[in-house]
PDB file of N, CA and C in Angstrom:
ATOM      1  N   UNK A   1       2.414-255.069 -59.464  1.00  0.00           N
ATOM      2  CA  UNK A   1       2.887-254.370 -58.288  1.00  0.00           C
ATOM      3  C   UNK A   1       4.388-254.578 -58.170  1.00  0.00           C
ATOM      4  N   UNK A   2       5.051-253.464 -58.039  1.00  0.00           N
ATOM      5  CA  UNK A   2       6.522-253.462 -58.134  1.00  0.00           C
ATOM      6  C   UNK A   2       7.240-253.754 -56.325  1.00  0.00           C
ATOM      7  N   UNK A   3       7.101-254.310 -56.270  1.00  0.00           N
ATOM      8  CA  UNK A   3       7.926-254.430 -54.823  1.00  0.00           C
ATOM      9  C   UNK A   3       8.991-254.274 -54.133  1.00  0.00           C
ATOM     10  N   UNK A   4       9.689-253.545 -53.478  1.00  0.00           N
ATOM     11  CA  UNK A   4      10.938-252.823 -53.415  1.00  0.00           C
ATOM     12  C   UNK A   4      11.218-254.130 -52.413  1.00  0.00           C
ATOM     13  N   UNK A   5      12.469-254.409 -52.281  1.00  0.00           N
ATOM     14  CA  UNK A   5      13.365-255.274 -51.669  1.00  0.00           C
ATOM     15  C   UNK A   5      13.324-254.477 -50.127  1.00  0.00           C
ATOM     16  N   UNK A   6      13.184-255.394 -48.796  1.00  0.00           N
ATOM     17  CA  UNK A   6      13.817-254.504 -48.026  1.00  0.00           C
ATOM     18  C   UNK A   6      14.927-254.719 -47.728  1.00  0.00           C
ATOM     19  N   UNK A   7      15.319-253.712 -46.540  1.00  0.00           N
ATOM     20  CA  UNK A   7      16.826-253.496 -46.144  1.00  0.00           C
ATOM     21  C   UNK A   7      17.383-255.144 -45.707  1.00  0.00           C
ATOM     22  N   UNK A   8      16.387-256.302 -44.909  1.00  0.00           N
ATOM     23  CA  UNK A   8      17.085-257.228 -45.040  1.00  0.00           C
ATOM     24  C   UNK A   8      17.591-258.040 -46.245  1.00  0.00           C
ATOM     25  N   UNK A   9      16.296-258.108 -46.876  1.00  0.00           N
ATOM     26  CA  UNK A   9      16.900-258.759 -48.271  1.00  0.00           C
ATOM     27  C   UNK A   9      18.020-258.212 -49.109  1.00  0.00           C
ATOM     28  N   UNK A  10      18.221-257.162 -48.995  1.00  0.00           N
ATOM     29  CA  UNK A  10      19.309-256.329 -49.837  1.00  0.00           C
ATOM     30  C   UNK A  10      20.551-256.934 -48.358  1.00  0.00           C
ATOM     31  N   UNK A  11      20.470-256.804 -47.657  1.00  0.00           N
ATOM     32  CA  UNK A  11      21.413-256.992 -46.307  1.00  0.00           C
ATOM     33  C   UNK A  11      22.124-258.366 -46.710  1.00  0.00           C
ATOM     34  N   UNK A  12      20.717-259.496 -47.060  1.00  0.00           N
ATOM     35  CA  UNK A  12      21.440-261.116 -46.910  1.00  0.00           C
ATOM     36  C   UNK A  12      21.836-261.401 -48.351  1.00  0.00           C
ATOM     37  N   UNK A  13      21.602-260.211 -49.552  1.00  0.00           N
ATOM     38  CA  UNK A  13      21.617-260.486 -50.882  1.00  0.00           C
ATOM     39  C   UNK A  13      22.935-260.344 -51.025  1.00  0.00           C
ATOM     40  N   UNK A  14      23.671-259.428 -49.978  1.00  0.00           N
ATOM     41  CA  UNK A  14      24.976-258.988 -49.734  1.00  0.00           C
ATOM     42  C   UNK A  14      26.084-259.850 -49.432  1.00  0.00           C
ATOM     43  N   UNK A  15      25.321-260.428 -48.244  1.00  0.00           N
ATOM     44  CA  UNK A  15      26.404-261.556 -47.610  1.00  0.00           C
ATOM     45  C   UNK A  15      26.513-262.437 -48.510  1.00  0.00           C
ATOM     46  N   UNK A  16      25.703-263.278 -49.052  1.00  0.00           N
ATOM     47  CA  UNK A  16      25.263-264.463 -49.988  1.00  0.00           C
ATOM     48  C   UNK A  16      26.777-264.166 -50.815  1.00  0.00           C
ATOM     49  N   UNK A  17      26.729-262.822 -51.452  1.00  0.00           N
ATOM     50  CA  UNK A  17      27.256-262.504 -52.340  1.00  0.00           C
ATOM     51  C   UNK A  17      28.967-262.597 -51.886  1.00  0.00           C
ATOM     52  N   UNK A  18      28.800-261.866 -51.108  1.00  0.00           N
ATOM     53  CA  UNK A  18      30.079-261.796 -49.527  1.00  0.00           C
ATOM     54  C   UNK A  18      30.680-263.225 -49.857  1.00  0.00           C
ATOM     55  N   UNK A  19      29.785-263.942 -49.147  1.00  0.00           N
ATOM     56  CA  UNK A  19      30.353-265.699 -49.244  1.00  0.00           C
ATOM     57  C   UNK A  19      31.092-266.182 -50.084  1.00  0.00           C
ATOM     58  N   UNK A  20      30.339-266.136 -50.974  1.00  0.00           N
ATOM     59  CA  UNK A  20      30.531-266.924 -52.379  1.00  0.00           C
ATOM     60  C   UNK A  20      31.796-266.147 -53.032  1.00  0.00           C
ATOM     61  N   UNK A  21      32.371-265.048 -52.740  1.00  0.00           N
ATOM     62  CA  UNK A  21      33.395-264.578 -53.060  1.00  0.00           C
ATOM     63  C   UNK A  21      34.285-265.001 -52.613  1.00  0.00           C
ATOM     64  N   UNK A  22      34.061-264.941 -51.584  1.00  0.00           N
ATOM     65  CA  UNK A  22      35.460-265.750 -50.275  1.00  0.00           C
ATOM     66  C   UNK A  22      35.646-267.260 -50.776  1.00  0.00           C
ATOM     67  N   UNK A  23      34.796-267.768 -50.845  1.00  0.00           N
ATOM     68  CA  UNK A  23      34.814-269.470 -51.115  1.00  0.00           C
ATOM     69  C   UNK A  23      35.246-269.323 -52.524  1.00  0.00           C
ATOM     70  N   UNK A  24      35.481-268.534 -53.279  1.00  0.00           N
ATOM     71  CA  UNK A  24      36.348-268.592 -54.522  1.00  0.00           C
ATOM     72  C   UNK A  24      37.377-267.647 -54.791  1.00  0.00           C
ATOM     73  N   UNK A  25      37.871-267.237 -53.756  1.00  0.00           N
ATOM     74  CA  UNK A  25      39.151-266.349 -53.606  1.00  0.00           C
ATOM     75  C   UNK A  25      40.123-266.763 -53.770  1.00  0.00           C
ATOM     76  N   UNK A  26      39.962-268.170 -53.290  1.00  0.00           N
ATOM     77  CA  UNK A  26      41.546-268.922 -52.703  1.00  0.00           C
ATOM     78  C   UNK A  26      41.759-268.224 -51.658  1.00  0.00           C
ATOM     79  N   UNK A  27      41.634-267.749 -51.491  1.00  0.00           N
ATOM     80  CA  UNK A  27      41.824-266.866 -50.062  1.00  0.00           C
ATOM     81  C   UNK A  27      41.516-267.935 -48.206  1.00  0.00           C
ATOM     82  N   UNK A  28      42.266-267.819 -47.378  1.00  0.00           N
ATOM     83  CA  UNK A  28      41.649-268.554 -46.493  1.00  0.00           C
ATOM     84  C   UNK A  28      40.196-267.494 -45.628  1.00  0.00           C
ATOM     85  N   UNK A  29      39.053-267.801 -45.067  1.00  0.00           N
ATOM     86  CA  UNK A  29      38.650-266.806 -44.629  1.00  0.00           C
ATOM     87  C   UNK A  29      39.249-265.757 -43.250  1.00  0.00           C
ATOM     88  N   UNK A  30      40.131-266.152 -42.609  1.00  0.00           N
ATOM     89  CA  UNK A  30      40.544-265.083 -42.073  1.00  0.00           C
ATOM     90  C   UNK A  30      41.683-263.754 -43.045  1.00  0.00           C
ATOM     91  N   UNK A  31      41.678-264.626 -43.840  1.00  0.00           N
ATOM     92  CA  UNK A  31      42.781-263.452 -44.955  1.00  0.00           C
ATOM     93  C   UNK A  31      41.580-262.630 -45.734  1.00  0.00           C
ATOM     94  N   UNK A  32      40.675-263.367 -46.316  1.00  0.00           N
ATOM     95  CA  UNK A  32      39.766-262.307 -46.911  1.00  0.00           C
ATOM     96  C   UNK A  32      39.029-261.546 -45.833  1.00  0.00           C
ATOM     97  N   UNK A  33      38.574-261.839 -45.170  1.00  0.00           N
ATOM     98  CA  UNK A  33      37.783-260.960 -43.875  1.00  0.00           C
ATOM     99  C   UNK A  33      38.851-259.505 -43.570  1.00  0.00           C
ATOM    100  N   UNK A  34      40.168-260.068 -43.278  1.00  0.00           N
ATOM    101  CA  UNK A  34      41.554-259.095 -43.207  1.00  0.00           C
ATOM    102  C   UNK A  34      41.637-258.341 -44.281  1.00  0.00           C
ATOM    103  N   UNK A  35      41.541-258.709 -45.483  1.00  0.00           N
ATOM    104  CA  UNK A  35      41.656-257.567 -46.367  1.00  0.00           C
ATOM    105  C   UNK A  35      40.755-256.825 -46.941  1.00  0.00           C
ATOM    106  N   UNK A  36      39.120-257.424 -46.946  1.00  0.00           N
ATOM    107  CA  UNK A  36      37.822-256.505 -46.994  1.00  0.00           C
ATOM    108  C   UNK A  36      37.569-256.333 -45.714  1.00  0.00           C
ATOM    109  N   UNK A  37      38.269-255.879 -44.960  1.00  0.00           N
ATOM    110  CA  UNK A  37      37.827-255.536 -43.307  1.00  0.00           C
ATOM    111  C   UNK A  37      36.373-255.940 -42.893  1.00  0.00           C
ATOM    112  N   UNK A  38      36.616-257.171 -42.929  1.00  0.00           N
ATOM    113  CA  UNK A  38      35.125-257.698 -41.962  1.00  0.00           C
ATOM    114  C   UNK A  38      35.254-258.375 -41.040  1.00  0.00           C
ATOM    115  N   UNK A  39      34.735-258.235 -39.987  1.00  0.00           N
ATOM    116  CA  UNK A  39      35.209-259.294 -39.071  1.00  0.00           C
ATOM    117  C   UNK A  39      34.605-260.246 -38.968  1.00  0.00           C
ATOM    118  N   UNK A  40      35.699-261.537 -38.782  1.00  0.00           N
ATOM    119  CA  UNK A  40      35.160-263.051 -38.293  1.00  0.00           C
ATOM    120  C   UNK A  40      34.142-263.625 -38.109  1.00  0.00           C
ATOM    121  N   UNK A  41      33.822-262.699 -36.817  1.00  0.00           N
ATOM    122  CA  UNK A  41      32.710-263.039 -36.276  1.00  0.00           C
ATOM    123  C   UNK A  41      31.217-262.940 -37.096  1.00  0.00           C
ATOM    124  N   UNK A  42      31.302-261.350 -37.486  1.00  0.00           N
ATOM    125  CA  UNK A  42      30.093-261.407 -38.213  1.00  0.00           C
ATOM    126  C   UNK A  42      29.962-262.526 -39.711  1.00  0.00           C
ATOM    127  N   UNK A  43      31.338-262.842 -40.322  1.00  0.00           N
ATOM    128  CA  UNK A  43      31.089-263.646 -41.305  1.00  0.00           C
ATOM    129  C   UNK A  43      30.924-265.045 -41.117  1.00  0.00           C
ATOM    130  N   UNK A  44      30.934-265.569 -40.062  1.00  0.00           N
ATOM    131  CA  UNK A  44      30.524-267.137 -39.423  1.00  0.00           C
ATOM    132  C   UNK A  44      29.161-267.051 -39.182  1.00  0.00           C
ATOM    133  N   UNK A  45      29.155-265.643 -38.653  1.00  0.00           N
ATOM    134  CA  UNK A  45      27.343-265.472 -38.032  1.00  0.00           C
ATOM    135  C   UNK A  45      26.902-265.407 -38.955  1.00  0.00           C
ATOM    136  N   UNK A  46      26.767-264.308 -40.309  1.00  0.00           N
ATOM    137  CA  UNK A  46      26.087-264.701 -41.625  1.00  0.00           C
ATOM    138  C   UNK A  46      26.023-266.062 -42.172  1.00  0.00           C
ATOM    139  N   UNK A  47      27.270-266.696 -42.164  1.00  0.00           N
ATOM    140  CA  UNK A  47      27.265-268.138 -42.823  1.00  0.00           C
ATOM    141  C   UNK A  47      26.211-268.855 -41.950  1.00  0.00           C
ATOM    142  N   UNK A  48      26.045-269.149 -40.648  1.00  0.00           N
ATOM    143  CA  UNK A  48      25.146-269.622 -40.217  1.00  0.00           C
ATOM    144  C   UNK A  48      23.879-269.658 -40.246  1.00  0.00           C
ATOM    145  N   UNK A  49      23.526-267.765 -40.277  1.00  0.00           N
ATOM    146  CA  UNK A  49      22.521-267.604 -40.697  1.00  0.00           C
ATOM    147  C   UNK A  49      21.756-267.787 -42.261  1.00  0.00           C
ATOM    148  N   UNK A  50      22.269-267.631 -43.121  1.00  0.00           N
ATOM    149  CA  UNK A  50      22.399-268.146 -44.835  1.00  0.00           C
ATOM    150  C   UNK A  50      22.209-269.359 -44.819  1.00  0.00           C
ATOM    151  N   UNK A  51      23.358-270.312 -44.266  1.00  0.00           N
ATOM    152  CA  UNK A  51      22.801-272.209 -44.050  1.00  0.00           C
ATOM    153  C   UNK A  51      21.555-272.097 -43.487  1.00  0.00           C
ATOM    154  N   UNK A  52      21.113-271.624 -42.465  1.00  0.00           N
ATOM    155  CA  UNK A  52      19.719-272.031 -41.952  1.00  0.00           C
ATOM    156  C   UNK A  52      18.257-271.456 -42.735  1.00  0.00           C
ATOM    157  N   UNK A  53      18.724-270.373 -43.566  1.00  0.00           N
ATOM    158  CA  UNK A  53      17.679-270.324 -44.443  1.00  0.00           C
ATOM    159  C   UNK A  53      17.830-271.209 -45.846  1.00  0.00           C
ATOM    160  N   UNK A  54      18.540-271.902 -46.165  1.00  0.00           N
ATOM    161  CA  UNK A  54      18.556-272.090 -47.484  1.00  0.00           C
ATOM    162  C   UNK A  54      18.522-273.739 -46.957  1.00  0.00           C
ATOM    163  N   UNK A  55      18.798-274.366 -46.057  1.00  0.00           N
ATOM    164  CA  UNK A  55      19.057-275.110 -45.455  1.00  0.00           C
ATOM    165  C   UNK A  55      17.653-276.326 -46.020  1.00  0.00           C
ATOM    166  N   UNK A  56      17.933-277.089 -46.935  1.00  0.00           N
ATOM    167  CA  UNK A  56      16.949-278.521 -47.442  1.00  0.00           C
ATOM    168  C   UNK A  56      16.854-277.898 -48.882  1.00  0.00           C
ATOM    169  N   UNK A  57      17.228-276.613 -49.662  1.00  0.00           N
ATOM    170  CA  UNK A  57      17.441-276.173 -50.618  1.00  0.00           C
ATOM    171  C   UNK A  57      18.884-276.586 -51.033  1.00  0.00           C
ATOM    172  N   UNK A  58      18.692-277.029 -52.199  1.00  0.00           N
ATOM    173  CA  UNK A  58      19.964-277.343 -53.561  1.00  0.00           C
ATOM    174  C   UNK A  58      21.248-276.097 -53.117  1.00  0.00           C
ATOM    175  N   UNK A  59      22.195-276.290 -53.097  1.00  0.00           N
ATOM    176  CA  UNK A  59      23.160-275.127 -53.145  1.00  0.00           C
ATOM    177  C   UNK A  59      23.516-274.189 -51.945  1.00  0.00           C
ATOM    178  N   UNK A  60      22.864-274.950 -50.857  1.00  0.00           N
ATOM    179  CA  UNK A  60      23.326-274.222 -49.408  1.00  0.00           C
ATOM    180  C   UNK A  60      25.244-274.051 -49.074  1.00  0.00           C
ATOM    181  N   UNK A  61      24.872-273.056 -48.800  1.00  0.00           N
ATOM    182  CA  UNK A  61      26.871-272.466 -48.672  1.00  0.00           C
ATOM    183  C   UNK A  61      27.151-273.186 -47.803  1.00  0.00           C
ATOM    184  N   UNK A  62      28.023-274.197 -47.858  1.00  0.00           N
ATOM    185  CA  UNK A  62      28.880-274.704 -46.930  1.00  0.00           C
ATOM    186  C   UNK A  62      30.363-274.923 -47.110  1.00  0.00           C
ATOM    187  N   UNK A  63      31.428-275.074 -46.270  1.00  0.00           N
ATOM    188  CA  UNK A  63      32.415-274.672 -46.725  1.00  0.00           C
ATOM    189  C   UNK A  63      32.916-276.223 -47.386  1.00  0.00           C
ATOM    190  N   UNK A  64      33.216-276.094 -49.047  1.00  0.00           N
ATOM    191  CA  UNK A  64      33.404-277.225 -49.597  1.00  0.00           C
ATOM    192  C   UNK A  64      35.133-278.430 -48.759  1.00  0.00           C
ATOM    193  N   UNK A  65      34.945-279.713 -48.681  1.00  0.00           N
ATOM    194  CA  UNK A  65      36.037-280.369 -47.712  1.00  0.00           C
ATOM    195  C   UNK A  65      36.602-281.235 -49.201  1.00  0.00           C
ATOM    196  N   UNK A  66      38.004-281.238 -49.408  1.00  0.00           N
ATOM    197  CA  UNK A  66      38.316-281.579 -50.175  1.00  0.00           C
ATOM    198  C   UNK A  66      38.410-283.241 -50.343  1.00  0.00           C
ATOM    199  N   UNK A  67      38.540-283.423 -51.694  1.00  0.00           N
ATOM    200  CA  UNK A  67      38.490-285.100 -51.254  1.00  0.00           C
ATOM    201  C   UNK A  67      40.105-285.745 -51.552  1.00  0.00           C
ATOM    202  N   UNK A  68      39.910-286.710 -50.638  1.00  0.00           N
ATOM    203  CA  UNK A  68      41.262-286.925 -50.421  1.00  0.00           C
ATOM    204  C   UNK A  68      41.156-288.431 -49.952  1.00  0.00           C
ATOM    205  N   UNK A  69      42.034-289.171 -49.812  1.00  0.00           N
ATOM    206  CA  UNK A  69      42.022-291.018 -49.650  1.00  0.00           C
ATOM    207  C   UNK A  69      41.532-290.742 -48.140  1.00  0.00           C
ATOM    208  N   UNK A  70      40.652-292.023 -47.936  1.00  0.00           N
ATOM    209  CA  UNK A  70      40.041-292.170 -46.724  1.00  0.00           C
ATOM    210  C   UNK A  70      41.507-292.246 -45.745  1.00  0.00           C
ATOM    211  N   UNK A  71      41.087-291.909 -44.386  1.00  0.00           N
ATOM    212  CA  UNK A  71      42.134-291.289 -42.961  1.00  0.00           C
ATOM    213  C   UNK A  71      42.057-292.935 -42.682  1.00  0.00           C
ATOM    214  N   UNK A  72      43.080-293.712 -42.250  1.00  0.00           N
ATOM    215  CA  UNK A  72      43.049-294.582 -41.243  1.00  0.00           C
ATOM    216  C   UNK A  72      44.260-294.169 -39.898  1.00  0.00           C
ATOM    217  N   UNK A  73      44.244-294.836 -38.944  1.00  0.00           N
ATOM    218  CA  UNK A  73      44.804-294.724 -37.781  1.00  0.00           C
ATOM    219  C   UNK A  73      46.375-294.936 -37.924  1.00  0.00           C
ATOM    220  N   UNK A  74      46.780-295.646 -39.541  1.00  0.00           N
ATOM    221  CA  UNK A  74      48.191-295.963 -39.497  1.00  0.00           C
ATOM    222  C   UNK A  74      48.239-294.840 -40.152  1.00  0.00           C
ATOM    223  N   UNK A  75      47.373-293.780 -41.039  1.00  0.00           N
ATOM    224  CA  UNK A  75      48.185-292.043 -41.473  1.00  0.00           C
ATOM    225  C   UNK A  75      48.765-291.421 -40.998  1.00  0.00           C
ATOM    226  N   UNK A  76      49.820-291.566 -41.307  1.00  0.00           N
ATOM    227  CA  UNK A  76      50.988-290.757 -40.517  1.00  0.00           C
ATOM    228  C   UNK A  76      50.835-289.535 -40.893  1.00  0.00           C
ATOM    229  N   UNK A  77      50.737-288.512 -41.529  1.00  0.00           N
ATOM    230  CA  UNK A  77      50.360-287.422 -41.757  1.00  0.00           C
ATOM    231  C   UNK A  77      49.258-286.777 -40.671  1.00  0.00           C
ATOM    232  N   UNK A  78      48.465-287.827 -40.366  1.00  0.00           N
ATOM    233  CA  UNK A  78      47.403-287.156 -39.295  1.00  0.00           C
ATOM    234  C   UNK A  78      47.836-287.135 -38.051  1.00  0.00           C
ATOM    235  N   UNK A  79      47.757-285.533 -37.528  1.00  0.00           N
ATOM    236  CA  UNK A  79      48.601-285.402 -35.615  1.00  0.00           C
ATOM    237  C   UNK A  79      46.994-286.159 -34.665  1.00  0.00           C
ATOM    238  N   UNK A  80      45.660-285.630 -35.225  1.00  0.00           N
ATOM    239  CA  UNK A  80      45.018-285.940 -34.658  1.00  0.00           C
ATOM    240  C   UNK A  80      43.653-286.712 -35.289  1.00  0.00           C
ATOM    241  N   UNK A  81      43.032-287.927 -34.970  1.00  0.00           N
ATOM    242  CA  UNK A  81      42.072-288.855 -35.721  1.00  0.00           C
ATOM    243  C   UNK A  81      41.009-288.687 -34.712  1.00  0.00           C
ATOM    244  N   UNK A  82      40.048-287.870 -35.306  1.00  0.00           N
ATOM    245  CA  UNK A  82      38.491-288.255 -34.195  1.00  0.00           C
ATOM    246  C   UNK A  82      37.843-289.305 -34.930  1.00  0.00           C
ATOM    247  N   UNK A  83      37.359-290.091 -34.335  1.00  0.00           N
ATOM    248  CA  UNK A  83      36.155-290.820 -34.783  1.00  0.00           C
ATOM    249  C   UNK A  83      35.029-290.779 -34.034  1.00  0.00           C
ATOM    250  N   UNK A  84      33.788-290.799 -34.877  1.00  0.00           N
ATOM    251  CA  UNK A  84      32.520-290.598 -34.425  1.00  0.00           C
ATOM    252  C   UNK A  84      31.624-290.665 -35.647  1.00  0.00           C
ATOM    253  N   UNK A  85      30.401-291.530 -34.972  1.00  0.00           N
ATOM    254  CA  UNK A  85      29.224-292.228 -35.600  1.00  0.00           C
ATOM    255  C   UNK A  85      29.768-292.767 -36.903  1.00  0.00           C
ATOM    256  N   UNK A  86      30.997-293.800 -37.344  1.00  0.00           N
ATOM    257  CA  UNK A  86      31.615-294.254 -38.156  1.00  0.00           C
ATOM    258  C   UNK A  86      32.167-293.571 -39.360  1.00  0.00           C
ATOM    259  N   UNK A  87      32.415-292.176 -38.856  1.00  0.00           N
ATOM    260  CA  UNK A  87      33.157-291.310 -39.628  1.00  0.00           C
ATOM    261  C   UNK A  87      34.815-291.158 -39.171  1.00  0.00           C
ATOM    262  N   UNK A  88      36.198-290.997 -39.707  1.00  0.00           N
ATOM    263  CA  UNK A  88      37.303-291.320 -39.057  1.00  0.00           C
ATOM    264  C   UNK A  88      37.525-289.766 -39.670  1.00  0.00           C
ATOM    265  N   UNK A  89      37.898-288.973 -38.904  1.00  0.00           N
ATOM    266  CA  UNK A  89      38.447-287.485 -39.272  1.00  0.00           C
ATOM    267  C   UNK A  89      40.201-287.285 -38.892  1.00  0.00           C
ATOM    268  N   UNK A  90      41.220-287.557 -40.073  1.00  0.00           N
ATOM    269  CA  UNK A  90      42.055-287.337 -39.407  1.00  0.00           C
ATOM    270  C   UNK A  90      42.446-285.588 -39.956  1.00  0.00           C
ATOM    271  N   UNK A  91      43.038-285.065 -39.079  1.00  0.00           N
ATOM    272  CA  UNK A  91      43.556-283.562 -38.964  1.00  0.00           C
ATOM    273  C   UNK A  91      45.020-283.080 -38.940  1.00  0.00           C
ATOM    274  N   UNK A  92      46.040-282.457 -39.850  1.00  0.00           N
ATOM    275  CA  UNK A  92      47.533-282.063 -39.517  1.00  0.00           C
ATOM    276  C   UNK A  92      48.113-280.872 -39.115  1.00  0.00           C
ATOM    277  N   UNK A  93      48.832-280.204 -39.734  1.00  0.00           N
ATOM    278  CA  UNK A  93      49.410-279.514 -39.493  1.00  0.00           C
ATOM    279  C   UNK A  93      49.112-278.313 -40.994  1.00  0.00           C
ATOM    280  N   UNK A  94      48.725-278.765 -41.284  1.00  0.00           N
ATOM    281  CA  UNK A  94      48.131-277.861 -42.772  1.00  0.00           C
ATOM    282  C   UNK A  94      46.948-278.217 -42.927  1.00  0.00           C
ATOM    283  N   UNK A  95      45.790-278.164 -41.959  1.00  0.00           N
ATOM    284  CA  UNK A  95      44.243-278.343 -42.015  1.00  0.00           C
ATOM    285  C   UNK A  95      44.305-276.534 -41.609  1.00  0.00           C
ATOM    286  N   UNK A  96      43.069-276.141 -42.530  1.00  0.00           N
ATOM    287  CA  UNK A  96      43.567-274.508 -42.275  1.00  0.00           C
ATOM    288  C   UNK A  96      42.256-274.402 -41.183  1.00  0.00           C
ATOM    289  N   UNK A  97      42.411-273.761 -39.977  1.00  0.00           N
ATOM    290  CA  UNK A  97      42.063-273.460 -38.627  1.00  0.00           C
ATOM    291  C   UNK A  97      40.144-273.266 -38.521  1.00  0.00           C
ATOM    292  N   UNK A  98      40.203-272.757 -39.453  1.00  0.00           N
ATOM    293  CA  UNK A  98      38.704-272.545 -39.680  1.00  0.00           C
ATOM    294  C   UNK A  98      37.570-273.881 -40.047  1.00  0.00           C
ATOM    295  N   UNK A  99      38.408-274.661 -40.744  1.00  0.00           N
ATOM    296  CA  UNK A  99      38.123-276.072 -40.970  1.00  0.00           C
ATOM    297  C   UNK A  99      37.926-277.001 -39.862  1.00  0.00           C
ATOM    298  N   UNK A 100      38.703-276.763 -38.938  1.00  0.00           N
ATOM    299  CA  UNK A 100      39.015-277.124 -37.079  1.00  0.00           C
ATOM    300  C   UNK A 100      38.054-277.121 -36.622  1.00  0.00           C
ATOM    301  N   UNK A 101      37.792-275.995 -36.750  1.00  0.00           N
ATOM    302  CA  UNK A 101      36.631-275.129 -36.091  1.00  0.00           C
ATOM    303  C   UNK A 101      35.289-275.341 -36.220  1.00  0.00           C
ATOM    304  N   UNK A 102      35.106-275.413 -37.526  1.00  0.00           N
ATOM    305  CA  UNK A 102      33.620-276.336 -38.131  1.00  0.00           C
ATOM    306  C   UNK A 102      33.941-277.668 -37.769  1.00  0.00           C
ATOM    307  N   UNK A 103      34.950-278.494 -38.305  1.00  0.00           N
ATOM    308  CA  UNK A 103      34.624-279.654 -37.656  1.00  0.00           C
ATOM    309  C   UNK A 103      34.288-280.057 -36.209  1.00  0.00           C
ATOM    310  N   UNK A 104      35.026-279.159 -35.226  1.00  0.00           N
ATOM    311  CA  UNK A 104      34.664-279.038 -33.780  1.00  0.00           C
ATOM    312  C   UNK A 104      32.940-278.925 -33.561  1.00  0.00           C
ATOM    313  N   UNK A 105      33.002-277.976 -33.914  1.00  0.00           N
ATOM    314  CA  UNK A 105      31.079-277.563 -33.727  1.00  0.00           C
ATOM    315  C   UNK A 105      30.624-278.875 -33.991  1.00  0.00           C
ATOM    316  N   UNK A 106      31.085-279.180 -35.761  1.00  0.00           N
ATOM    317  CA  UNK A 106      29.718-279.958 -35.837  1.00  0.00           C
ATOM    318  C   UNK A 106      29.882-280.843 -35.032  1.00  0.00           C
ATOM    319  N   UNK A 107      30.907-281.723 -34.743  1.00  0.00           N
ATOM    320  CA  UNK A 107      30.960-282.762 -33.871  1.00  0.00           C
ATOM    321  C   UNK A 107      30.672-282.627 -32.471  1.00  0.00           C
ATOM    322  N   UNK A 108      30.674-281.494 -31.898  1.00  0.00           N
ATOM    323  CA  UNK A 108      30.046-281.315 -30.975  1.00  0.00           C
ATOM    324  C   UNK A 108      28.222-281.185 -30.732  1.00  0.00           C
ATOM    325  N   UNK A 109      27.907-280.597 -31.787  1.00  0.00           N
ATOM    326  CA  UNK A 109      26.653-281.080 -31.960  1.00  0.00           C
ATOM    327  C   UNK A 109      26.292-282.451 -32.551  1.00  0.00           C
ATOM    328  N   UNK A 110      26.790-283.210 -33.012  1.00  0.00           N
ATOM    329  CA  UNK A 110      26.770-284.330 -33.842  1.00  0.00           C
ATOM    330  C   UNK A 110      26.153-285.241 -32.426  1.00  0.00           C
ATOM    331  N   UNK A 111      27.183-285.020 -31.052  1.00  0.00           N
ATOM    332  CA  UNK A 111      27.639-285.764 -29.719  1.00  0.00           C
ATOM    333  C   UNK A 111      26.049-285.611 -28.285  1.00  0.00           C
TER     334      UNK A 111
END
C-alpha cells in the first residue's frame, strides 16, 4: 500500500528542512528569515514545534551554543552573569539576540 504523505507531513518535512538550512547558513536567524521572507515568529514557532516532536530522539534541532572557557564573575568580557541551578551564564555585547532570547525562556522555565 502506497501511502501519500499528508499536507502536514510534507508541511513539517519543510520546516525541518527550513531549519537545518538556517543553522548552516552562517547566517544569524533574523538575517535568513529577512532574506527567504519568513517571519520570526513563525520560525521559533516551527522550531518549537519540531523540538517537541523529536524531543527524547537523537538529533533534535536545537540551536547549537558554542564552546568556549567556562564564565566566572571576574570575566570581564561578560556585561551580564546569570546564575542558576549551578550553571554561570555570562552574556556581552556580541551574544547574537536570539541566543538572549532562548536563554531567557529557558531560564525562565528552568525557575
Amino acid at each position: 500500500m502506497n501511502k501519500k504523505p499528508s499536507n502536514a507531513q510534507i508541511r513539517h518535512a519543510k520546516w525541518v528542512s527550513t531549519i537545518k538550512d538556517c543553522e548552516t547558513s552562517g547566517l544569524s536567524i533574523s538575517e535568513y528569515c529577512r532574506q527567504h521572507s519568513l517571519s520570526r515568529n513563525a520560525y521559533y514557532y516551527r522550531l518549537r514545534k519540531i523540538n517537541s516532536i523529536v524531543s527524547g530522539q537523537a538529533g533534535a534541532l536545537e540551536q547549537p551554543v558554542p564552546e568556549k572557557k567556562p564564565i566566572t564573575e571576574q570575566d570581564s568580557n561578560a556585561q551580564l552573569i546569570i546564575k542558576t541551578g549551578g550553571v554561570v551564564i555570562g552574556i556581552n555585547n556580541d551574544t547574537p539576540t536570539e541566543l538572549v532570547s532562548r536563554i531567557l525562556e529557558l531560564v525562565g522555565h528552568a525557575g
